[in-house]
C-alpha atoms as a PDB file:
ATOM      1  CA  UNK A   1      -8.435 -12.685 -18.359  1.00  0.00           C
ATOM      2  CA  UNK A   2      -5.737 -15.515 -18.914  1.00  0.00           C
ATOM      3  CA  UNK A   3      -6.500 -19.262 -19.480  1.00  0.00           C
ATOM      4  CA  UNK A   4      -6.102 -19.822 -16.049  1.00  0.00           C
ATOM      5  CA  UNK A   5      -8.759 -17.042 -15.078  1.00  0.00           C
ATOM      6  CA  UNK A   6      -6.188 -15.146 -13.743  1.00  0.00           C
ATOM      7  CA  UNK A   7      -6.051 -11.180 -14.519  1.00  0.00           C
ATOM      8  CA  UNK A   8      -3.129  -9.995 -15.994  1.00  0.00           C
ATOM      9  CA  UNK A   9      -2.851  -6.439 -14.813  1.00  0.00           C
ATOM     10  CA  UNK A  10       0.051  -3.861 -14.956  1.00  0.00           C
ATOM     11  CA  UNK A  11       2.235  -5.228 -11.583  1.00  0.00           C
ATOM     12  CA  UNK A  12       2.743  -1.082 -11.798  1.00  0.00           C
ATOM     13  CA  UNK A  13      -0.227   0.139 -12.091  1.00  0.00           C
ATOM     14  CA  UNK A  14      -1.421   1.813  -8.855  1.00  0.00           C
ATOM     15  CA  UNK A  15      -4.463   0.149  -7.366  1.00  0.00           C
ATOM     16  CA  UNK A  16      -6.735   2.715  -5.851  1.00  0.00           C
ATOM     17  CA  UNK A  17      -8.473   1.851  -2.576  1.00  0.00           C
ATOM     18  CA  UNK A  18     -10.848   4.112  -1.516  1.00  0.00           C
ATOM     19  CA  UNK A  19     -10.077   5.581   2.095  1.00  0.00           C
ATOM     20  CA  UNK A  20      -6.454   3.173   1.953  1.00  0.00           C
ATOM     21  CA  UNK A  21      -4.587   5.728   3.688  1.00  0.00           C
ATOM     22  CA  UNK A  22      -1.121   3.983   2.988  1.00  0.00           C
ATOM     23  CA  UNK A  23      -1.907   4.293  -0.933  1.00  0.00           C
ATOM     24  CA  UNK A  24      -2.480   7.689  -0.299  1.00  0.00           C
ATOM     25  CA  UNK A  25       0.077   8.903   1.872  1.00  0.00           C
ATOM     26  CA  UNK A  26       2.593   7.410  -0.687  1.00  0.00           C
ATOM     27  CA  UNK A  27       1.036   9.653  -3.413  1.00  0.00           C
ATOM     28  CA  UNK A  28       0.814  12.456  -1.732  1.00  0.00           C
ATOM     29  CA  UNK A  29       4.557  12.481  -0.842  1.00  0.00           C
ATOM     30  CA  UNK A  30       4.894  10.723  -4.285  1.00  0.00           C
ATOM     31  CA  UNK A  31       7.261   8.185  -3.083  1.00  0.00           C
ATOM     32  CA  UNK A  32       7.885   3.679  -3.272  1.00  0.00           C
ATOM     33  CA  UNK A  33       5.876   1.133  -1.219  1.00  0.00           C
ATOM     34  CA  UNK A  34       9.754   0.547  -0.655  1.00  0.00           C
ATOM     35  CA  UNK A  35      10.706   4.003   0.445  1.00  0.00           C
ATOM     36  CA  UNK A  36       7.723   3.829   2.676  1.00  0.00           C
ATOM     37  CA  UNK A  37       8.390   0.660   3.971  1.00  0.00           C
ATOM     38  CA  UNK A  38      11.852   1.721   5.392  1.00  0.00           C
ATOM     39  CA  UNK A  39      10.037   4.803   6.820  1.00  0.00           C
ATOM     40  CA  UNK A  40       7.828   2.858   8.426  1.00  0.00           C
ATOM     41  CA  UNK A  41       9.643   0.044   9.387  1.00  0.00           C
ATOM     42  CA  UNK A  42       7.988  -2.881   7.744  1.00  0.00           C
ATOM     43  CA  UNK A  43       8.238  -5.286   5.044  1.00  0.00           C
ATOM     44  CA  UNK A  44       7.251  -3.662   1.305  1.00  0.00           C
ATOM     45  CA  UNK A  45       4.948  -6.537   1.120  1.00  0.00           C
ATOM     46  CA  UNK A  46       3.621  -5.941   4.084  1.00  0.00           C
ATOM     47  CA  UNK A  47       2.611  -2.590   2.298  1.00  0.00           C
ATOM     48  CA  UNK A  48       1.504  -4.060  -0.251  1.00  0.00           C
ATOM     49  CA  UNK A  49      -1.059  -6.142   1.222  1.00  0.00           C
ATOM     50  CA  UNK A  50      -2.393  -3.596   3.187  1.00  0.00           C
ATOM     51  CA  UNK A  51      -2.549  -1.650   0.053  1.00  0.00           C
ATOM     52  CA  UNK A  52      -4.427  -3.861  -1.810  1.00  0.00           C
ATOM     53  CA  UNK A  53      -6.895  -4.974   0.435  1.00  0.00           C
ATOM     54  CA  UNK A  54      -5.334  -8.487   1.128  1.00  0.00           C
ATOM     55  CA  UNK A  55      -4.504  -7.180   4.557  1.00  0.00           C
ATOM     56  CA  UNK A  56      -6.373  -5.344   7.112  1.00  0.00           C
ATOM     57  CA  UNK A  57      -3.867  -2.167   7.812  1.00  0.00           C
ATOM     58  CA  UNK A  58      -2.869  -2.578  11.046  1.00  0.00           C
ATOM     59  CA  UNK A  59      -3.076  -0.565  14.375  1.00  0.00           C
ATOM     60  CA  UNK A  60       0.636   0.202  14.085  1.00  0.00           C
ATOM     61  CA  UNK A  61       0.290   1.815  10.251  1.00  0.00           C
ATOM     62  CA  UNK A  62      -2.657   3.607  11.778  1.00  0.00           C
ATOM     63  CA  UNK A  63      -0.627   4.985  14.667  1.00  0.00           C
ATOM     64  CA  UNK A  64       2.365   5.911  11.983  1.00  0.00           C
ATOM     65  CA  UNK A  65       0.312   7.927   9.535  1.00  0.00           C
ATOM     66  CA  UNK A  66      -1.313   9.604  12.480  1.00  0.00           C
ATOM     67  CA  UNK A  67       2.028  10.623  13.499  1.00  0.00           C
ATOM     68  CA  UNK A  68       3.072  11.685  10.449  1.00  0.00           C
ATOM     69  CA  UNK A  69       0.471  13.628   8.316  1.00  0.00           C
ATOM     70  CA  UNK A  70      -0.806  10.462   6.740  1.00  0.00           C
END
């Protein structure tokens, strides 16, 4: 923990969500929250929430992975 109370993680590191099925559609095809991002046609921090838990992952992303293996 920092000062602040802040966590000073890796930025790298992946974060593991259990049943996140962005995070693990991207492993599986071992590619970028950017690479997926322009697959899927949305922002890479629009990924990255969803990823992390700081958004729900929507309908669309749902639909996608569906669609594709995911």
């Amino acid at each position: 923990m920092t000062a602040h109370g802040g966590d000073r993680r890796s930025s790298h590191a992946p974060i593991y969500h259990p049943g996140n099925r962005l995070w693990e559609y991207r492993m599986m095809r071992g590619i970028t929250q950017c690479q997926l991002a322009e697959e899927i046609h949305l922002a890479q921090q629009t990924i990255s929430g969803m990823e992390s838990g700081a958004y729900k992952i929507s309908d669309y992303a749902h639909a996608w992975l569906s669609e594709h293996g995911g």
